[in-house]
N, C-alpha and C. Protein backbone atom coordinates (compact mmCIF):
# COMPACT_ATOMS: atom_id res chain seq x y z
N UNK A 1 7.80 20.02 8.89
CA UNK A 1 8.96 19.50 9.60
C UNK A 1 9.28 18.11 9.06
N UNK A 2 10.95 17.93 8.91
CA UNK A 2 10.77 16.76 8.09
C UNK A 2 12.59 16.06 9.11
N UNK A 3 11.88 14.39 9.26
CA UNK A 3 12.69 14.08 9.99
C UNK A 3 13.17 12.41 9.47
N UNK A 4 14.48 12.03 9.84
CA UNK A 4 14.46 10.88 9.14
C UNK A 4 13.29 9.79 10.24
N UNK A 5 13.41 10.40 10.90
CA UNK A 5 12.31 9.10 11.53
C UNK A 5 10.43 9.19 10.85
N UNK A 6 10.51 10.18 10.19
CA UNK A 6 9.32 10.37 9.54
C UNK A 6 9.18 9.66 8.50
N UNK A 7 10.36 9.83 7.79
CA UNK A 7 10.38 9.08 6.50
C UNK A 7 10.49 7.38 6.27
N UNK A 8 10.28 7.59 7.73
CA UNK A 8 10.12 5.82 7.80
C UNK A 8 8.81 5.58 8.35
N UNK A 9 8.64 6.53 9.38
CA UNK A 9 7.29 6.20 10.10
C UNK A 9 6.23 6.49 8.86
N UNK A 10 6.02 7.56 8.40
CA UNK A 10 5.08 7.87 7.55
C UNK A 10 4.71 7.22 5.99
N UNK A 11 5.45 6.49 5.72
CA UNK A 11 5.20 5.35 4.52
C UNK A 11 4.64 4.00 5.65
N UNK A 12 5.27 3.98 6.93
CA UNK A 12 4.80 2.68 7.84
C UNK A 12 3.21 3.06 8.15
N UNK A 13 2.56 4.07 8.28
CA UNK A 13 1.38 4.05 8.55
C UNK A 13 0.72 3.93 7.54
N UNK A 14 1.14 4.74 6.33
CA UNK A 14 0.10 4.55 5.40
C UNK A 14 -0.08 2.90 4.97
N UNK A 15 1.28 1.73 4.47
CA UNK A 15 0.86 0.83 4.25
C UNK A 15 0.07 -0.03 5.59
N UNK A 16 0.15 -0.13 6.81
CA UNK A 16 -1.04 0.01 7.68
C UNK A 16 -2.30 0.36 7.56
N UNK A 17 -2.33 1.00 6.78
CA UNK A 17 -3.76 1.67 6.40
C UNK A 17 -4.31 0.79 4.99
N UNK A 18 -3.22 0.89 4.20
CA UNK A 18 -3.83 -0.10 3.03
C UNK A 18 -3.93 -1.78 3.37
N UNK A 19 -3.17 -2.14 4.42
CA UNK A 19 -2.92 -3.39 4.34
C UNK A 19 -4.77 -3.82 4.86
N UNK A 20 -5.07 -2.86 6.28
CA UNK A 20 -6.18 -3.07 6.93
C UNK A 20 -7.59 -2.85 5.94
N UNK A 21 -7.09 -1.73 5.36
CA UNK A 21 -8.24 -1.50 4.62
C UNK A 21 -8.70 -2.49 3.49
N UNK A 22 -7.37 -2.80 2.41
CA UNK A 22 -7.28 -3.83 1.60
C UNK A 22 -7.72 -5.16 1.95
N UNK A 23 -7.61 -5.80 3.05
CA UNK A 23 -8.12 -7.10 4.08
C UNK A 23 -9.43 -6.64 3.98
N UNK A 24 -10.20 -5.82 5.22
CA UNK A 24 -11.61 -6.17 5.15
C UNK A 24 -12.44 -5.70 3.70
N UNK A 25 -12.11 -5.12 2.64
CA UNK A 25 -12.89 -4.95 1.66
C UNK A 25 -12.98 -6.33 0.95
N UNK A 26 -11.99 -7.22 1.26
CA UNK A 26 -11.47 -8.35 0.29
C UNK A 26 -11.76 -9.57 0.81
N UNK A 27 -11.84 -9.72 1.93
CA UNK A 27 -11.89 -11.31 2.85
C UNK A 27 -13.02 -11.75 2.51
N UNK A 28 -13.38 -12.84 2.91
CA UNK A 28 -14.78 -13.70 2.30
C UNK A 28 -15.67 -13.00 3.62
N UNK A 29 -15.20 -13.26 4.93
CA UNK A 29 -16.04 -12.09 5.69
C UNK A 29 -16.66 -11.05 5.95
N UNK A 30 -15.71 -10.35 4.55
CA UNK A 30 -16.48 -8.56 4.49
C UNK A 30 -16.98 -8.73 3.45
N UNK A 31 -17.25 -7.60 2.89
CA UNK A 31 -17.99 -7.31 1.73
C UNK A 31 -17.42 -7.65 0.12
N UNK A 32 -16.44 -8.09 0.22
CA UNK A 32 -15.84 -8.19 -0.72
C UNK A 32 -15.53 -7.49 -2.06
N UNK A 33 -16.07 -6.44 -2.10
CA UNK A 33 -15.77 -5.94 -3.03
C UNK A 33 -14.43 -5.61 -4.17
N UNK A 34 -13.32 -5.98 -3.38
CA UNK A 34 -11.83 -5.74 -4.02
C UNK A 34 -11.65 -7.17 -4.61
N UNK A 35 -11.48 -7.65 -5.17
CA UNK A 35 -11.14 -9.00 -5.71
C UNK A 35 -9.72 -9.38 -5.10
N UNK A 36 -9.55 -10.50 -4.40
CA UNK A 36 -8.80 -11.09 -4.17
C UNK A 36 -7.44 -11.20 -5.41
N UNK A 37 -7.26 -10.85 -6.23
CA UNK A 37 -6.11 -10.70 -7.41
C UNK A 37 -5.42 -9.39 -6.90
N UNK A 38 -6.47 -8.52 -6.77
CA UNK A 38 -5.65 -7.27 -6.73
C UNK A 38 -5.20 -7.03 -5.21
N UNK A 39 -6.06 -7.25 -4.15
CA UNK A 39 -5.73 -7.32 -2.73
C UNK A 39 -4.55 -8.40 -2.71
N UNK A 40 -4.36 -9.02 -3.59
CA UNK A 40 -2.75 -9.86 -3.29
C UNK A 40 -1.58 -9.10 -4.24
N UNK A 41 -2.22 -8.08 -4.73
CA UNK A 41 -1.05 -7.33 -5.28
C UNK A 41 -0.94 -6.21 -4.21
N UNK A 42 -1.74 -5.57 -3.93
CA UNK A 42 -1.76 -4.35 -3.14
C UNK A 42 -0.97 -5.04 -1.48
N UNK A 43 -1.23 -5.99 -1.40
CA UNK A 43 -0.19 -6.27 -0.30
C UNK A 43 0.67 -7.17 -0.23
N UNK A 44 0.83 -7.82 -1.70
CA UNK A 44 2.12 -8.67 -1.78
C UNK A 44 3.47 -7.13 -2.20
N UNK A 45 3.16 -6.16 -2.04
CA UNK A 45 3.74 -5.02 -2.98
C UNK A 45 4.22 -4.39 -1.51
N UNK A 46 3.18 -4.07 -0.21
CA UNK A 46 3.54 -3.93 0.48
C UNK A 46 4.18 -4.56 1.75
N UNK A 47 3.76 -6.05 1.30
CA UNK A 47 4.95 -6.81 2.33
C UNK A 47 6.52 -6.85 1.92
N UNK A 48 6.47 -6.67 0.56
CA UNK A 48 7.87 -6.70 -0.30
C UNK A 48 8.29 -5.24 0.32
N UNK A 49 8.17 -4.21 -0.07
CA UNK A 49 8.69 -3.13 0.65
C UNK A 49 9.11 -3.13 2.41
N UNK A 50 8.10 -3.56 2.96
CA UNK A 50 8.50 -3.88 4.13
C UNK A 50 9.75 -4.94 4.89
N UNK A 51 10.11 -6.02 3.84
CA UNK A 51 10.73 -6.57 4.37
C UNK A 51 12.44 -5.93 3.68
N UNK A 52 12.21 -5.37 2.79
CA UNK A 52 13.53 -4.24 2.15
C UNK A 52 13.71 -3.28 2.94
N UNK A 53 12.66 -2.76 3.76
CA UNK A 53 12.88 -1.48 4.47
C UNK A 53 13.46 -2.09 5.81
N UNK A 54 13.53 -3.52 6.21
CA UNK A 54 13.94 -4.00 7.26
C UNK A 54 15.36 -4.44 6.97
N UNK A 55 15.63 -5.06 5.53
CA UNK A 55 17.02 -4.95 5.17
C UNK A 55 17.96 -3.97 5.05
N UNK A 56 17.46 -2.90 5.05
CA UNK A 56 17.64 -1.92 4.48
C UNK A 56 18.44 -0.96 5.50
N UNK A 57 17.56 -1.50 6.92
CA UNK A 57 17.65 -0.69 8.46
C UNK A 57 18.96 -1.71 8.99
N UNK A 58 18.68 -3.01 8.77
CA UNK A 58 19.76 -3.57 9.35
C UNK A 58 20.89 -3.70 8.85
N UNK A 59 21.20 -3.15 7.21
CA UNK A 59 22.48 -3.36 6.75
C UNK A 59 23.08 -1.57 7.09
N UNK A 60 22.21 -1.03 7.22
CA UNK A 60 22.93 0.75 7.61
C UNK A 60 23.23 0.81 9.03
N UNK A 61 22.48 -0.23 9.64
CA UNK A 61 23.24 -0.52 11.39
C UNK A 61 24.13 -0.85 11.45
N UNK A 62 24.42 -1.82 10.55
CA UNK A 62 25.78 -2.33 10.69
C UNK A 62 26.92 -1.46 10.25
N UNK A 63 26.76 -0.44 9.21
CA UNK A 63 27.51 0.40 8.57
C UNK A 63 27.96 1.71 9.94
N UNK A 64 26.97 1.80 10.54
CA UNK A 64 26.78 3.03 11.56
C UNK A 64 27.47 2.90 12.76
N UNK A 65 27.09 1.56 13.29
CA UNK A 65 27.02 1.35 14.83
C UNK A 65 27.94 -0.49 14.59
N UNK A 66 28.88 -0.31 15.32
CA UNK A 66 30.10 -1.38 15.60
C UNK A 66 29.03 -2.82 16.15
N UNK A 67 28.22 -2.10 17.31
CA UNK A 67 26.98 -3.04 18.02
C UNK A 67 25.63 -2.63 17.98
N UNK A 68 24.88 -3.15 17.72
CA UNK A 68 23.41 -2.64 17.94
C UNK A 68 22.53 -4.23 18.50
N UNK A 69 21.44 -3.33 19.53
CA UNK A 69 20.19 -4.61 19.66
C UNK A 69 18.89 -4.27 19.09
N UNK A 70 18.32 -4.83 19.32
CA UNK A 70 16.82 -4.97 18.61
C UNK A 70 16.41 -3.60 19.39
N UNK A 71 16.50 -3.40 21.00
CA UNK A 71 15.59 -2.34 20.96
C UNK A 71 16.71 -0.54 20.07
N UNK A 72 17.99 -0.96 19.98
CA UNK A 72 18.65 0.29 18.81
C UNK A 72 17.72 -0.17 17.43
N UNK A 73 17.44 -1.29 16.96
CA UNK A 73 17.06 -1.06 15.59
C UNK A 73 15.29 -0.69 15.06
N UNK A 74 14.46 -0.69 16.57
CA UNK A 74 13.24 -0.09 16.24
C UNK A 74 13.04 1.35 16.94
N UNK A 75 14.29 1.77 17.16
CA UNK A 75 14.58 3.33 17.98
C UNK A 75 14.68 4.42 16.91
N UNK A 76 14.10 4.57 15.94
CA UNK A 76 14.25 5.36 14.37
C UNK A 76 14.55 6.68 15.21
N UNK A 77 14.45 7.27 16.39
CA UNK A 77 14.61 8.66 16.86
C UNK A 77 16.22 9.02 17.32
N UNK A 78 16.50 8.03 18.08
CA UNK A 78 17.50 8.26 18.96
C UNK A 78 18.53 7.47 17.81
N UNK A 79 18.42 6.95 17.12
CA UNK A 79 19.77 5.55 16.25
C UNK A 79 18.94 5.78 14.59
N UNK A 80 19.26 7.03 14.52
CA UNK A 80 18.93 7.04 12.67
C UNK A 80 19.89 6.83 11.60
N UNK A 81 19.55 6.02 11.10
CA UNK A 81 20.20 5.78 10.36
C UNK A 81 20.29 5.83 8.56
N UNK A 82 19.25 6.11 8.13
CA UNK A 82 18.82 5.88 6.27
C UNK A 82 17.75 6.74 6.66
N UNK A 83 17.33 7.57 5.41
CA UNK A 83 16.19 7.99 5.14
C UNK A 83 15.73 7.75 4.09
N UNK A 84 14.25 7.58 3.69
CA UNK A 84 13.30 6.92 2.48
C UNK A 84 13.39 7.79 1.91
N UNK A 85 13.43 7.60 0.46
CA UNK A 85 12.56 9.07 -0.35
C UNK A 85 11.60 7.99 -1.33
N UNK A 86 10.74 8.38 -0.96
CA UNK A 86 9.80 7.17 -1.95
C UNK A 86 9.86 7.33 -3.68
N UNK A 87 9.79 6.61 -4.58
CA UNK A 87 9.01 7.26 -5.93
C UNK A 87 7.86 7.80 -6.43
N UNK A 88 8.05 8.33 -7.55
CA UNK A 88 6.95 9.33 -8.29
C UNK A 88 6.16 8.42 -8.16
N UNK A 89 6.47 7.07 -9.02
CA UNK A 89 5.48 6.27 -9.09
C UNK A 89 4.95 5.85 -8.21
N UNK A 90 5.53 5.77 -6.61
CA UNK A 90 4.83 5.08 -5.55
C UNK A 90 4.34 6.04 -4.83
N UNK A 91 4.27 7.62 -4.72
CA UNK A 91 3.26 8.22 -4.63
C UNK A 91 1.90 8.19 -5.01
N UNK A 92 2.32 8.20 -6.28
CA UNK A 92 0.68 8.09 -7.41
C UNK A 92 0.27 6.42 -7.21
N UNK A 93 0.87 5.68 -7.02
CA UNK A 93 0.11 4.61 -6.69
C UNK A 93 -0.74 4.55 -5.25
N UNK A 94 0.00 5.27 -4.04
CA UNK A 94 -0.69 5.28 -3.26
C UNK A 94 -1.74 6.09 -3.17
N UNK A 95 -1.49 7.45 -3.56
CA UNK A 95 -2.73 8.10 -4.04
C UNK A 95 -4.02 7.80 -4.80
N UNK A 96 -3.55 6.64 -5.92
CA UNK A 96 -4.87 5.73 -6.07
C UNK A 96 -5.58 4.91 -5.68
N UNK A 97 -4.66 3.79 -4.90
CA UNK A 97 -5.42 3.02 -3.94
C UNK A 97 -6.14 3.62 -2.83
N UNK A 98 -5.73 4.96 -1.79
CA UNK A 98 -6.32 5.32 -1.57
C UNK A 98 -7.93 5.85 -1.72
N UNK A 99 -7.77 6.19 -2.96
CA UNK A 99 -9.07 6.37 -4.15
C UNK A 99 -10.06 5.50 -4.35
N UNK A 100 -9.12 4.33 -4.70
CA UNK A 100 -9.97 2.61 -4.78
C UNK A 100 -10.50 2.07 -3.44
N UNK A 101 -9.77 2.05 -2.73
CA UNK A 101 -10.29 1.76 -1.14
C UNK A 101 -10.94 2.38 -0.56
N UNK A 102 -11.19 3.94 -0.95
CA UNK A 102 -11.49 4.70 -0.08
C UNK A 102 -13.35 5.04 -0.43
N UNK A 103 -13.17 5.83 -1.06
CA UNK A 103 -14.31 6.44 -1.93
C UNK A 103 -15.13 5.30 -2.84
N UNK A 104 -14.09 4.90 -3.33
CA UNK A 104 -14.50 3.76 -4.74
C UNK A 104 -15.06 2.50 -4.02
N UNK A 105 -14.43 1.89 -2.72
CA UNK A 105 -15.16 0.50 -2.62
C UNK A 105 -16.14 0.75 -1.78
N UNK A 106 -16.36 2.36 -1.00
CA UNK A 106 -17.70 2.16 -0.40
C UNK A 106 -18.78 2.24 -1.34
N UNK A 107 -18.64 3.09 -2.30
CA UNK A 107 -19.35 3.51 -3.39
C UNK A 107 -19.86 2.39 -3.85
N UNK A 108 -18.91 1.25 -4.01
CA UNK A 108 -19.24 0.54 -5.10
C UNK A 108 -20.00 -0.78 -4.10
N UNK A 109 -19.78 -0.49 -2.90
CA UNK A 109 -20.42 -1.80 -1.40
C UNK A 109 -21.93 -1.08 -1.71
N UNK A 110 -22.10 0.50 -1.81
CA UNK A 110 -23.56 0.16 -1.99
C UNK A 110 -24.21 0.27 -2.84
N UNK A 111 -23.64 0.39 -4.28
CA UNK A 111 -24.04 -0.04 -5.71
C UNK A 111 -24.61 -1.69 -6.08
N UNK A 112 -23.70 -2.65 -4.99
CA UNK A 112 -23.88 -3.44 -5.09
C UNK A 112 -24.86 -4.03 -4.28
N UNK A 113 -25.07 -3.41 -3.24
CA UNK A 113 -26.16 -4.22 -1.86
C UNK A 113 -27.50 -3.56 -2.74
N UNK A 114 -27.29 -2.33 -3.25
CA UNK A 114 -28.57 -1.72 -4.35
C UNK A 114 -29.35 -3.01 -5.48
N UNK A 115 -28.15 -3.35 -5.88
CA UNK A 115 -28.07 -4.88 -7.09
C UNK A 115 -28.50 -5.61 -6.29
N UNK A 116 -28.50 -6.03 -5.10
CA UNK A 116 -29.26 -7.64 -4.54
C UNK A 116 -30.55 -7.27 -4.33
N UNK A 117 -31.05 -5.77 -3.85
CA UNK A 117 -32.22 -5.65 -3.79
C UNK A 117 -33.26 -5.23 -4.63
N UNK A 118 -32.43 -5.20 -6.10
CA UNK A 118 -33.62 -4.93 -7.38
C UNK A 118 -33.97 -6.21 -7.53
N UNK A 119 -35.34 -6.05 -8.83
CA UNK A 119 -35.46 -7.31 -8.91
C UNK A 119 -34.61 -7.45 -10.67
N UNK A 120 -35.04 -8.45 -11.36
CA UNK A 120 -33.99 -8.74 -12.56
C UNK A 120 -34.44 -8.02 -13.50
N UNK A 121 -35.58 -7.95 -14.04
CA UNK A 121 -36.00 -6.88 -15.00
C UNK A 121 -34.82 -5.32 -14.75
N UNK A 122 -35.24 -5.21 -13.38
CA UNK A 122 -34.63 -3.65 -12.95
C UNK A 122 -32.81 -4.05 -13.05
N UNK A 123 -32.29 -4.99 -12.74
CA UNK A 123 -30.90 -5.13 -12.73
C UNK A 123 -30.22 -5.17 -14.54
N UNK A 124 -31.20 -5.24 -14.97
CA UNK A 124 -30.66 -5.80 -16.48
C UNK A 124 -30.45 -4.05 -16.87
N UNK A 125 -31.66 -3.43 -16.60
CA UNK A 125 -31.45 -2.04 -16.92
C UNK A 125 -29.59 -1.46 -16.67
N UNK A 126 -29.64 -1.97 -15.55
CA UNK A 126 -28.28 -1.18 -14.77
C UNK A 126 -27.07 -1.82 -14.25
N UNK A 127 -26.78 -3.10 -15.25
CA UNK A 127 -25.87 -4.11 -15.02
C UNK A 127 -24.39 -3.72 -14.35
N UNK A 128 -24.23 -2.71 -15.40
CA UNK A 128 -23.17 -1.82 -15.54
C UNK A 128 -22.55 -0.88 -14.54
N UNK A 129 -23.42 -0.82 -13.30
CA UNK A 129 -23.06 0.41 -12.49
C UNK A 129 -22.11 0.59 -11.83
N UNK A 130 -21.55 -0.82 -11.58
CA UNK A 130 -19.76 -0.64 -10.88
C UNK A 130 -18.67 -1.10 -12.07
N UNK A 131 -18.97 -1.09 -12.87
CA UNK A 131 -18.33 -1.63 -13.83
C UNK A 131 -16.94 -0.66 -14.33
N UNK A 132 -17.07 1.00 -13.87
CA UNK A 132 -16.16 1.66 -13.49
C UNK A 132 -15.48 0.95 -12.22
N UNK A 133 -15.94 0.43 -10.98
CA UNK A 133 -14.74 0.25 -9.86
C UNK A 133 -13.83 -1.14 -10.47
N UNK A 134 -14.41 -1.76 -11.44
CA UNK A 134 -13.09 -2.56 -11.37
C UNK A 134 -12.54 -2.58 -12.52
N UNK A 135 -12.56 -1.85 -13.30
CA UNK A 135 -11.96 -0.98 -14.06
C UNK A 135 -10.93 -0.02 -13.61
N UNK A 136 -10.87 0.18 -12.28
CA UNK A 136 -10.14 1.44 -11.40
C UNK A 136 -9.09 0.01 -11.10
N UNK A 137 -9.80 -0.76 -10.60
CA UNK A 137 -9.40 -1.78 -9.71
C UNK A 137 -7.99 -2.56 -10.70
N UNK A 138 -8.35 -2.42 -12.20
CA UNK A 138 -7.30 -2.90 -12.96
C UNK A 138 -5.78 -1.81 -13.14
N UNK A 139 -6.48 -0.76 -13.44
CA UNK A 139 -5.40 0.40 -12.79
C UNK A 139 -4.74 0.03 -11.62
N UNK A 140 -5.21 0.28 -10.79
CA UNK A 140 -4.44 0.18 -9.74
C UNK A 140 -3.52 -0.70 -9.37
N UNK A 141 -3.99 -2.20 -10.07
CA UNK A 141 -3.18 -3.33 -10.46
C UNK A 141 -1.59 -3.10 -10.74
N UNK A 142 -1.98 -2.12 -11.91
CA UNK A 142 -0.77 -2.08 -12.79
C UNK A 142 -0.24 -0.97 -12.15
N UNK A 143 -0.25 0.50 -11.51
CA UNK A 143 0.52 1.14 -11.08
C UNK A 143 1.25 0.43 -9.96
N UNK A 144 0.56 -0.56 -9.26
CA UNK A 144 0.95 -0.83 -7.96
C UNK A 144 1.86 -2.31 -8.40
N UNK A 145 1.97 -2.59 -9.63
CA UNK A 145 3.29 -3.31 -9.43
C UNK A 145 4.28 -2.64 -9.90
N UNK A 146 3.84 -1.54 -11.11
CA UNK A 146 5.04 -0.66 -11.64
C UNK A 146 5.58 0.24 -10.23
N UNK A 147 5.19 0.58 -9.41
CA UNK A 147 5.71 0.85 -7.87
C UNK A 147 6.68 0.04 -7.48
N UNK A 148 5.68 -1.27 -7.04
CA UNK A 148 6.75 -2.39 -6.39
C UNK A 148 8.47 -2.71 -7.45
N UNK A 149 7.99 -2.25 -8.74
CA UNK A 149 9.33 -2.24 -9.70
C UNK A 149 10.06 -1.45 -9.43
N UNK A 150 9.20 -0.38 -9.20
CA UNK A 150 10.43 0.97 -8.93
C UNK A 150 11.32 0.80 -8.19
N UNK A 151 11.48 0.29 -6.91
CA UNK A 151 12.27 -0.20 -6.06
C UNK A 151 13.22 -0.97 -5.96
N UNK A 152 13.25 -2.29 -6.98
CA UNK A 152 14.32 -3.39 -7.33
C UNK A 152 15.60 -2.80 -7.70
N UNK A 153 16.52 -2.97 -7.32
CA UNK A 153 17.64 -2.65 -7.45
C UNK A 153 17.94 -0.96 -7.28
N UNK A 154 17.37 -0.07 -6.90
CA UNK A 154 17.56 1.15 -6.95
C UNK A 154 17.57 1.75 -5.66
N UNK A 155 17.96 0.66 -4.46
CA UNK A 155 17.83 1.46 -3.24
C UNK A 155 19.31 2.84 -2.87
N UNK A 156 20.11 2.78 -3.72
CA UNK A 156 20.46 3.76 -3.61
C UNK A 156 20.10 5.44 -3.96
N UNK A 157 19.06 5.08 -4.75
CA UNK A 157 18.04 6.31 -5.11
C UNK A 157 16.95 6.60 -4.19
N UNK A 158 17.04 5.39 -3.79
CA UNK A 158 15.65 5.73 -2.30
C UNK A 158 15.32 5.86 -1.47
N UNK A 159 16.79 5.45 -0.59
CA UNK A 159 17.52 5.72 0.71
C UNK A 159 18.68 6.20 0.62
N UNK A 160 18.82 7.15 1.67
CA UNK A 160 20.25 8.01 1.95
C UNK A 160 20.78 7.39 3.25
N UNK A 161 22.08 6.85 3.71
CA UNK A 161 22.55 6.54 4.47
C UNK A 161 22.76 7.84 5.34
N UNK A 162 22.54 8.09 6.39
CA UNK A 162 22.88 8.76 7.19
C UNK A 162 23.76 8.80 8.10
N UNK A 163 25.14 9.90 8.13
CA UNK A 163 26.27 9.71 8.64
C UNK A 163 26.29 10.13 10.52
């Protein structure tokens, strides 16, 4: 079932999900494993979308509706107005971060708590063992700004005004 209020809600949860997840892997409080470079791409990428998807809602209100208030412009059910269609590329980007955040930085939280508790002889053996996650971590870099590109100037490919 596919609804325009989905197509807003359902890109809104997932970056919810990366924003939270991206924070505690990255803060000096958690475990840190995401490097602070890329956790400021992964959500400087999704605050940028977010604040387009808010331009985006309030310039099709105005197109739609003569008057609207704040509670018409967070009413996506009853006052629809645009629907998202995301890109190729910002699929597959989210599909990787997912990957990186998901699987990859627990993986790599206890590859590393493994590393504090060898001693150095034994660490020299196995220096290397996350040396795939930030390697992923550089990927993800680069899809996730070629994403945030996808978007510049092309919101007529990515939203449909709804009559």
């Amino acid at each position: 079932m596919q609804s325009s209020a989905g197509t807003i809600l359902d890109p809104a949860a997932d970056k919810l999900l990366m924003l939270v997840t991206t924070l505690s892997f990255s803060l000096p409080s958690g475990p840190q494993v995401v490097p602070l470079s890329i956790a400021s791409l992964i959500i400087g990428r999704d605050l940028f979308l977010a604040f387009n998807s808010f331009w985006i809602r309030r310039q099709s209100l105005k197109l739609k509706y003569t008057h609207y208030t704040s509670k018409i412009f967070w009413d996506f059910y009853h006052y629809p107005s645009v629907e998202v269609k995301p890109t190729i590329i910002s699929k597959w980007n989210t599909f990787f971060q997912m990957l990186y955040l998901g699987p990859g930085a627990v993986t790599a939280l206890f590859l590393r708590k493994k590393d504090e508790d060898e001693t150095e002889a034994e660490h020299t053996l196995d220096e290397n063992n996350t040396a795939w996650f930030d390697y992923f971590g550089y990927f993800v870099g680069c899809t996730t700004i070629l994403s945030g590109m996808s978007y510049i100037g092309r919101s007529k490919y990515t939203t449909k005004l709804i009559k």
